[in-house]
C-alpha atoms as a PDB file:
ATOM      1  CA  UNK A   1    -160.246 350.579 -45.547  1.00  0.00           C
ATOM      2  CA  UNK A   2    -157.229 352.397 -47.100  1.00  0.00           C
ATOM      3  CA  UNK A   3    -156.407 353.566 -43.707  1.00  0.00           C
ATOM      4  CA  UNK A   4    -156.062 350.127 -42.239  1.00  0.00           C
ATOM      5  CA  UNK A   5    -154.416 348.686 -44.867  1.00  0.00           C
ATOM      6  CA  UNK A   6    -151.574 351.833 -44.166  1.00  0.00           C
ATOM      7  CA  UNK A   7    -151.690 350.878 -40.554  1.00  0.00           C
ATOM      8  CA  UNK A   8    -150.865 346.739 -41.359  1.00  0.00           C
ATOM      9  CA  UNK A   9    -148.039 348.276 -43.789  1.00  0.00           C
ATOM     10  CA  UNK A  10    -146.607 350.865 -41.301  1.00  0.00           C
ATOM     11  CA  UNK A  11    -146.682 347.754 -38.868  1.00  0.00           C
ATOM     12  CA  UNK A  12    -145.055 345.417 -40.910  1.00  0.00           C
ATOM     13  CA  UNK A  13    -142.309 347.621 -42.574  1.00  0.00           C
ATOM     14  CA  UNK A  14    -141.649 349.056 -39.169  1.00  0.00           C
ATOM     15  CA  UNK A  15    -142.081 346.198 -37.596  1.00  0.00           C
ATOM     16  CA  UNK A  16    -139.160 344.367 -39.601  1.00  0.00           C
ATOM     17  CA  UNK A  17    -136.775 347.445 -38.496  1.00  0.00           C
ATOM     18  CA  UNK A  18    -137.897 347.324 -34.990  1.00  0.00           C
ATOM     19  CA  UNK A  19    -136.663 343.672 -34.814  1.00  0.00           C
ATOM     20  CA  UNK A  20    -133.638 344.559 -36.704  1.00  0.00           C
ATOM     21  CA  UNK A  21    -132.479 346.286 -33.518  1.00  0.00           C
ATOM     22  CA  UNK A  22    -133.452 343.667 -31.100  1.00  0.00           C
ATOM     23  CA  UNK A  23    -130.021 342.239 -31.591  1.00  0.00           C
ATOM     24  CA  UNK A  24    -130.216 338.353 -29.557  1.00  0.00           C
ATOM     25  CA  UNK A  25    -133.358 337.860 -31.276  1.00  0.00           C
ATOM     26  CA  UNK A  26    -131.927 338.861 -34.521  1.00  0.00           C
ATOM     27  CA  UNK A  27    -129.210 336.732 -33.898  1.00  0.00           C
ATOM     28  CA  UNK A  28    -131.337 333.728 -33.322  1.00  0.00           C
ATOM     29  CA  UNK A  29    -133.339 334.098 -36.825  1.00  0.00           C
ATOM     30  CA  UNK A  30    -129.998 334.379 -38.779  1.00  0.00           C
ATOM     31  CA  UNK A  31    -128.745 331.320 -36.777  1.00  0.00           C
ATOM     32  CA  UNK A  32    -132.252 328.862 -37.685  1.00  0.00           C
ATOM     33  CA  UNK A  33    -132.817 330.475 -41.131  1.00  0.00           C
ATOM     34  CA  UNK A  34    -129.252 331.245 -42.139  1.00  0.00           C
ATOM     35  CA  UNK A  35    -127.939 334.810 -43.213  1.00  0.00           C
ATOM     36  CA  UNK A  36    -128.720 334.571 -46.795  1.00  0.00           C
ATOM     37  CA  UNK A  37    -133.053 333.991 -46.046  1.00  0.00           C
ATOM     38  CA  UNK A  38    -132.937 336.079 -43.251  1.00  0.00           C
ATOM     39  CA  UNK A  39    -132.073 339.099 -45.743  1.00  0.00           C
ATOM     40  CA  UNK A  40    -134.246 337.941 -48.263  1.00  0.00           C
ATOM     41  CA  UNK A  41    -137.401 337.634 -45.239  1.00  0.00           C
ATOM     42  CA  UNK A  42    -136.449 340.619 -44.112  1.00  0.00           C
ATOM     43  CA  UNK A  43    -135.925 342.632 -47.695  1.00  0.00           C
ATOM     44  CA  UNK A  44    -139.390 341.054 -48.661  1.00  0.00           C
ATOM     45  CA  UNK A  45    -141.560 342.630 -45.319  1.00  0.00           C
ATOM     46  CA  UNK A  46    -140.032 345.348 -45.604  1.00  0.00           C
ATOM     47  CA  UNK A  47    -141.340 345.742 -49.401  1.00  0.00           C
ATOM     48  CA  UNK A  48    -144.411 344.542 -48.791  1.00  0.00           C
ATOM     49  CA  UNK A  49    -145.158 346.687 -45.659  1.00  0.00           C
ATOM     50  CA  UNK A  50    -144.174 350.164 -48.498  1.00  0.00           C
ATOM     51  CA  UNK A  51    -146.432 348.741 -50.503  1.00  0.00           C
ATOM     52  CA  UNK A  52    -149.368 348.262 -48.385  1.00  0.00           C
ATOM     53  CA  UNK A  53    -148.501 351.729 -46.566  1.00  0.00           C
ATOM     54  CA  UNK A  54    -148.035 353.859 -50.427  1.00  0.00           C
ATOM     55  CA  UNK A  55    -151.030 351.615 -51.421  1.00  0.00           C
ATOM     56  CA  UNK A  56    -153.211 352.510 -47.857  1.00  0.00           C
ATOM     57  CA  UNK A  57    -152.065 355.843 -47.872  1.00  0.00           C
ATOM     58  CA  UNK A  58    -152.896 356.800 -51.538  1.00  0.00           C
ATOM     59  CA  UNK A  59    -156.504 354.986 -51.566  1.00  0.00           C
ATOM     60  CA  UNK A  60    -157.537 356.553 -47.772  1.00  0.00           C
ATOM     61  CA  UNK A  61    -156.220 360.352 -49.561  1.00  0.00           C
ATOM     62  CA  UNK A  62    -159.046 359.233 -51.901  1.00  0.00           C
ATOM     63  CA  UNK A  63    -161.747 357.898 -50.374  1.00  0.00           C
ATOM     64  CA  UNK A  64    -161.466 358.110 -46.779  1.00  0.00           C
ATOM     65  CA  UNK A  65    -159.750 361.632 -45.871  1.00  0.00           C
ATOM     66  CA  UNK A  66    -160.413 362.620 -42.223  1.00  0.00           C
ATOM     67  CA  UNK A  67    -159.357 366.404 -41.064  1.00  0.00           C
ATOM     68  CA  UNK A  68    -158.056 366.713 -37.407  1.00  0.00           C
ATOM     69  CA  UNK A  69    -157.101 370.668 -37.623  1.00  0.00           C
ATOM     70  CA  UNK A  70    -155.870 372.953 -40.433  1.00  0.00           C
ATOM     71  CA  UNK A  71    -152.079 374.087 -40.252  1.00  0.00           C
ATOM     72  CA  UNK A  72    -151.557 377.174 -41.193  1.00  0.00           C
ATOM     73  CA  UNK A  73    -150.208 378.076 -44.754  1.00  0.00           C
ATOM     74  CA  UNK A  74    -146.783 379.110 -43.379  1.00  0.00           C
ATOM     75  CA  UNK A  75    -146.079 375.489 -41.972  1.00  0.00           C
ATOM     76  CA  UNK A  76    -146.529 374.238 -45.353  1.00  0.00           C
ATOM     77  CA  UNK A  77    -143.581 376.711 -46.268  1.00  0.00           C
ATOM     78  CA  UNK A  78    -141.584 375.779 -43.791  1.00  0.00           C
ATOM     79  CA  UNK A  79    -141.992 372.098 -44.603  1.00  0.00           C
ATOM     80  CA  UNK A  80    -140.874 372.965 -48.064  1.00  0.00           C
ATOM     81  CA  UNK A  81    -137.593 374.165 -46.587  1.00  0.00           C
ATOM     82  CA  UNK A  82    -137.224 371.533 -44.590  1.00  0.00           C
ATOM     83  CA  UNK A  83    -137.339 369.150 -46.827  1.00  0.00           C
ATOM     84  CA  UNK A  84    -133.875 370.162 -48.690  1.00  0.00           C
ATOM     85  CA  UNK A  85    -131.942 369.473 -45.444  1.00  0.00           C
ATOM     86  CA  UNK A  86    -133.829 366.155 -44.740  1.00  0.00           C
ATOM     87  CA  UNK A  87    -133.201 365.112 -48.183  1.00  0.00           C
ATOM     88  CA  UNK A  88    -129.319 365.820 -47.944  1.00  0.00           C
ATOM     89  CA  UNK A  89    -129.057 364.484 -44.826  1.00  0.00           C
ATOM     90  CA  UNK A  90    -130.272 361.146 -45.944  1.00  0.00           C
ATOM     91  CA  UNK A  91    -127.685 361.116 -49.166  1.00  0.00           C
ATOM     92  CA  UNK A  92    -124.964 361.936 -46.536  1.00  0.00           C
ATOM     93  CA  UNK A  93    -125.276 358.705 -45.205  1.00  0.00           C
ATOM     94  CA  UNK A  94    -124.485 356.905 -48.336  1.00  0.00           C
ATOM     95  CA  UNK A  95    -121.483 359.295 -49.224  1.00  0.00           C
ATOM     96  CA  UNK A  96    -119.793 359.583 -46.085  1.00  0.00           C
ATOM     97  CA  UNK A  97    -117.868 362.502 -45.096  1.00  0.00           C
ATOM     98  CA  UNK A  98    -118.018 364.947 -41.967  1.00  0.00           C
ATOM     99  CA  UNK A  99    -122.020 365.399 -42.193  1.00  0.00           C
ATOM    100  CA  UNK A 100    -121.806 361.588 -41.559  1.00  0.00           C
ATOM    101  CA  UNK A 101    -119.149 362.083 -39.078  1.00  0.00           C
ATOM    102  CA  UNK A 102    -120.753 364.764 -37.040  1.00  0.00           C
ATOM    103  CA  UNK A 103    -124.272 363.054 -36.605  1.00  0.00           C
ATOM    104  CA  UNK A 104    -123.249 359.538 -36.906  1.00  0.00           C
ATOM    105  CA  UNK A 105    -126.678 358.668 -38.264  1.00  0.00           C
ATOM    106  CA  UNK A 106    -127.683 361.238 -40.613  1.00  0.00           C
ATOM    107  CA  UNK A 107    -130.491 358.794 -41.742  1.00  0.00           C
ATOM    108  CA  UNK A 108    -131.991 359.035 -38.856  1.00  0.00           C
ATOM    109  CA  UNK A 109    -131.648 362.751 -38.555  1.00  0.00           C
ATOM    110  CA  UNK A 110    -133.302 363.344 -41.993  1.00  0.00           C
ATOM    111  CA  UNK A 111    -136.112 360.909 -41.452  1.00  0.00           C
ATOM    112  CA  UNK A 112    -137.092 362.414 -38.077  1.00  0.00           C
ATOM    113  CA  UNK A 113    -136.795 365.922 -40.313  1.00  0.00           C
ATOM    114  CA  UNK A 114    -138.686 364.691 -43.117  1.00  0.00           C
ATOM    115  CA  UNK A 115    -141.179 363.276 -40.994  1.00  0.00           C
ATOM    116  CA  UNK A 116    -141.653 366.303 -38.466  1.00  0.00           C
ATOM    117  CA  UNK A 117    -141.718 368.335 -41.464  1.00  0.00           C
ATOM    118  CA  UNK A 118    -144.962 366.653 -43.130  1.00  0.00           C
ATOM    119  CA  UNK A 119    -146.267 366.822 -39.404  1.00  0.00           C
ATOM    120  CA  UNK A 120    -146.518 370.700 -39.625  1.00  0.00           C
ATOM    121  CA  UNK A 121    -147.766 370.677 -43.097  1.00  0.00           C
ATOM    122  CA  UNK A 122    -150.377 368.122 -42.407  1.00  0.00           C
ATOM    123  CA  UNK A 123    -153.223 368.063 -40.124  1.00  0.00           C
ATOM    124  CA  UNK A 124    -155.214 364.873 -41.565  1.00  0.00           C
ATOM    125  CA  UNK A 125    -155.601 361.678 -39.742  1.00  0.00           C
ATOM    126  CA  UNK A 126    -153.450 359.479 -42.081  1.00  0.00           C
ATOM    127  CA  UNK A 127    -150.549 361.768 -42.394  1.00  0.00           C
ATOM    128  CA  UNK A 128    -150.574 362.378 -38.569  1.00  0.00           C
ATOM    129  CA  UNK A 129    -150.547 358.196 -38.395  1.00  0.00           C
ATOM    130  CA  UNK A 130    -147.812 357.626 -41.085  1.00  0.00           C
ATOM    131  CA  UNK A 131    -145.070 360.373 -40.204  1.00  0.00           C
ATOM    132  CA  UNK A 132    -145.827 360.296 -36.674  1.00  0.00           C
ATOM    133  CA  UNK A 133    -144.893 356.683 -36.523  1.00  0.00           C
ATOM    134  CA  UNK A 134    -142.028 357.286 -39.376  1.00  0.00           C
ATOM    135  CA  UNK A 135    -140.660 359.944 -36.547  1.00  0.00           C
ATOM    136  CA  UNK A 136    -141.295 357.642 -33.741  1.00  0.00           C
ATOM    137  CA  UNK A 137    -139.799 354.963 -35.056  1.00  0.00           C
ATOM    138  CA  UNK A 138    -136.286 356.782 -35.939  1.00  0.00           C
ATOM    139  CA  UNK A 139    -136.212 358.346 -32.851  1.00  0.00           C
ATOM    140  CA  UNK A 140    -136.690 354.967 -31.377  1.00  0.00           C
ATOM    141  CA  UNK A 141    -133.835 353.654 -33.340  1.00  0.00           C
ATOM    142  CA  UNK A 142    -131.336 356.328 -32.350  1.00  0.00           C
ATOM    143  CA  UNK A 143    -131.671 355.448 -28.467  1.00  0.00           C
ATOM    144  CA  UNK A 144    -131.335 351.447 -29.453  1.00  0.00           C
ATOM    145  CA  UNK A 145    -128.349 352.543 -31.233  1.00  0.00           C
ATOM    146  CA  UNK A 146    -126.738 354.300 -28.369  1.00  0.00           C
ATOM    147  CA  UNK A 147    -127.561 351.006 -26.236  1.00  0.00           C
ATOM    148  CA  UNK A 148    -126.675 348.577 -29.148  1.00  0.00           C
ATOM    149  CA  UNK A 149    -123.453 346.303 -27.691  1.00  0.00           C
ATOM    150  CA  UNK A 150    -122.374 344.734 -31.031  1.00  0.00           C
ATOM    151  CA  UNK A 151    -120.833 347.388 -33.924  1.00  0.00           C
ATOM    152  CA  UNK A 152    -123.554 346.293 -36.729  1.00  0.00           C
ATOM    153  CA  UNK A 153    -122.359 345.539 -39.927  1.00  0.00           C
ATOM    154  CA  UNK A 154    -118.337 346.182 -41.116  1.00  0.00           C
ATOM    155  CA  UNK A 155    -117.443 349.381 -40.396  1.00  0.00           C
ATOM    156  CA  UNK A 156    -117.561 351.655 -44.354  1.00  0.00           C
ATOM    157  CA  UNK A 157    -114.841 354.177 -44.718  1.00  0.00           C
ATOM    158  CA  UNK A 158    -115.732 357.953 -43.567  1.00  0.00           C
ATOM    159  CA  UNK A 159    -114.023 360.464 -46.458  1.00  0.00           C
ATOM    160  CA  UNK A 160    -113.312 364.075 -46.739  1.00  0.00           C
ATOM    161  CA  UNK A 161    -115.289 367.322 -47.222  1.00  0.00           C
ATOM    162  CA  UNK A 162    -115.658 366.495 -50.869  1.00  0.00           C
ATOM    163  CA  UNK A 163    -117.935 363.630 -50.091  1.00  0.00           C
ATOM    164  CA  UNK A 164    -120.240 366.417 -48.414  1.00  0.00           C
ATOM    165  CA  UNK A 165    -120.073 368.669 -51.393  1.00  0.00           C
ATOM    166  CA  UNK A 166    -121.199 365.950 -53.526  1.00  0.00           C
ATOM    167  CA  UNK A 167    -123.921 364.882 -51.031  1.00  0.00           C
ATOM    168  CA  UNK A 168    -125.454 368.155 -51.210  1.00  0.00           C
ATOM    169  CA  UNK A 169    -125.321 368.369 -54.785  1.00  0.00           C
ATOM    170  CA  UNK A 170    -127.009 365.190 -55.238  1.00  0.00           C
ATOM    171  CA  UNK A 171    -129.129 366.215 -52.296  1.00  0.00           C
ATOM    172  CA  UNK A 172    -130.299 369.589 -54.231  1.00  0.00           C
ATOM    173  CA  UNK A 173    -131.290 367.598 -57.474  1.00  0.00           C
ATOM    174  CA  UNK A 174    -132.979 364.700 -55.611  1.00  0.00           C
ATOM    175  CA  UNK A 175    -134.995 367.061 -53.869  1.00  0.00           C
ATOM    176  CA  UNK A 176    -135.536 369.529 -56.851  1.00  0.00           C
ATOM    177  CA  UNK A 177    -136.492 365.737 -58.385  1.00  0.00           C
ATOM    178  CA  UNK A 178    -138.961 364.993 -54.934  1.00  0.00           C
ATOM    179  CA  UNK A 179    -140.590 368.295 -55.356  1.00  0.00           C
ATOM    180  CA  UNK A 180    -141.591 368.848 -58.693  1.00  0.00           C
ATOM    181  CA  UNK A 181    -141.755 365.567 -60.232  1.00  0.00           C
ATOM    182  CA  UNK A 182    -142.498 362.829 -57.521  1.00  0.00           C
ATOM    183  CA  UNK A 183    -144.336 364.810 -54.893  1.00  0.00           C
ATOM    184  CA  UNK A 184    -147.172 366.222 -57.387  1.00  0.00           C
ATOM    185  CA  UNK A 185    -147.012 363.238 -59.919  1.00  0.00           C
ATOM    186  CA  UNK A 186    -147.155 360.155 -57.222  1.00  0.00           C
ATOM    187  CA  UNK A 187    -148.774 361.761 -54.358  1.00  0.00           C
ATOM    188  CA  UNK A 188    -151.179 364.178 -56.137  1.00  0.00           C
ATOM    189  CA  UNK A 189    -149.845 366.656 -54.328  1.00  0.00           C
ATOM    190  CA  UNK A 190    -148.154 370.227 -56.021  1.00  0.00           C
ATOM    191  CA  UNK A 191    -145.377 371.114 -53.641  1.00  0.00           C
ATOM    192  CA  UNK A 192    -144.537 374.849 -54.630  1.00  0.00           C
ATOM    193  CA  UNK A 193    -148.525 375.446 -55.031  1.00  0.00           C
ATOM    194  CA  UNK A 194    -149.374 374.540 -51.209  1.00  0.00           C
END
């Protein structure tokens, strides 16, 4: 059950993204509903597809846990090191500065990280389900972006190196955050201990 319910979240959270790039038909929704309730639509699916996909996720983890192969330790550890990058990467695209620059969708580039990451450290049916379709979903949205016609929303300011330094720091603590409070806490999961 938990499994499906994951599946009808990862559907309808990607699902809303997915349409976010389809750009006329976009278009068309924020011309019949206006701007304002196409946000609020689209902020609400997208909330209510995490929350059936944490809900899915956590309940098939306990009840309905299905093994596919067994990676070895060492991709857990390199998972764990992945994970700092993934994490800054992600910040970077809030605080703008050459990391944003350079990959022009560092988003993107830490969820396909984050996601390829939990790949390797993973070998369960769910977890091959959710981050495969996290990872094929952002490297979906890269191409659309490179074949995208209109610029998106207003264009934010890039700044300087110091914007990098302080994505990294906030990067570091988020993750040092992710790993030993979230991770184990939410997810039931010890990072350091795998």
């Amino acid at each position: 059950m938990g499994l499906l319910v994951m599946i009808l979240g990862l559907v309808l959270f990607l699902g809303v993204h997915v349409l976010s790039s389809l750009r006329e038909m976009r278009a068309g929704l924020i011309k019949a509903m206006g701007e304002g309730v196409y946000k609020i639509a689209y902020s609400l699916a997208s909330a209510a597809g995490l929350v059936l996909i944490i809900w899915g996720f956590a309940h098939y983890r306990a009840t309905g846990w299905i093994d596919v192969w067994t990676p070895p330790t060492a991709l857990k550890h390199i998972t764990v090191a992945l994970m700092l990058p993934a994490v800054i990467l992600v910040v970077a695209s809030y605080l703008r500065g050459r990391i944003y620059a350079t990959l022009k969708h560092p988003m993107l580039a830490g969820i396909k990280l984050w996601a390829a990451a939990h790949l390797l450290a993973n070998g369960d049916l769910g977890s091959i389900i959710l981050f495969g379709s996290f990872l094929g979903w952002a490297v979906y949205d890269r191409i659309s972006l490179k074949h995208r016609t209109d610029a998106g929303g207003p264009p934010i300011p890039v700044g300087g190196p110091t914007n990098d330094l302080i994505a990294i720091a906030v990067g570091v603590i988020v993750y040092l955050a992710l790993a030993f409070a979230f991770h184990p806490v939410v997810i039931g999961v010890p990072v350091m201990g795998a």
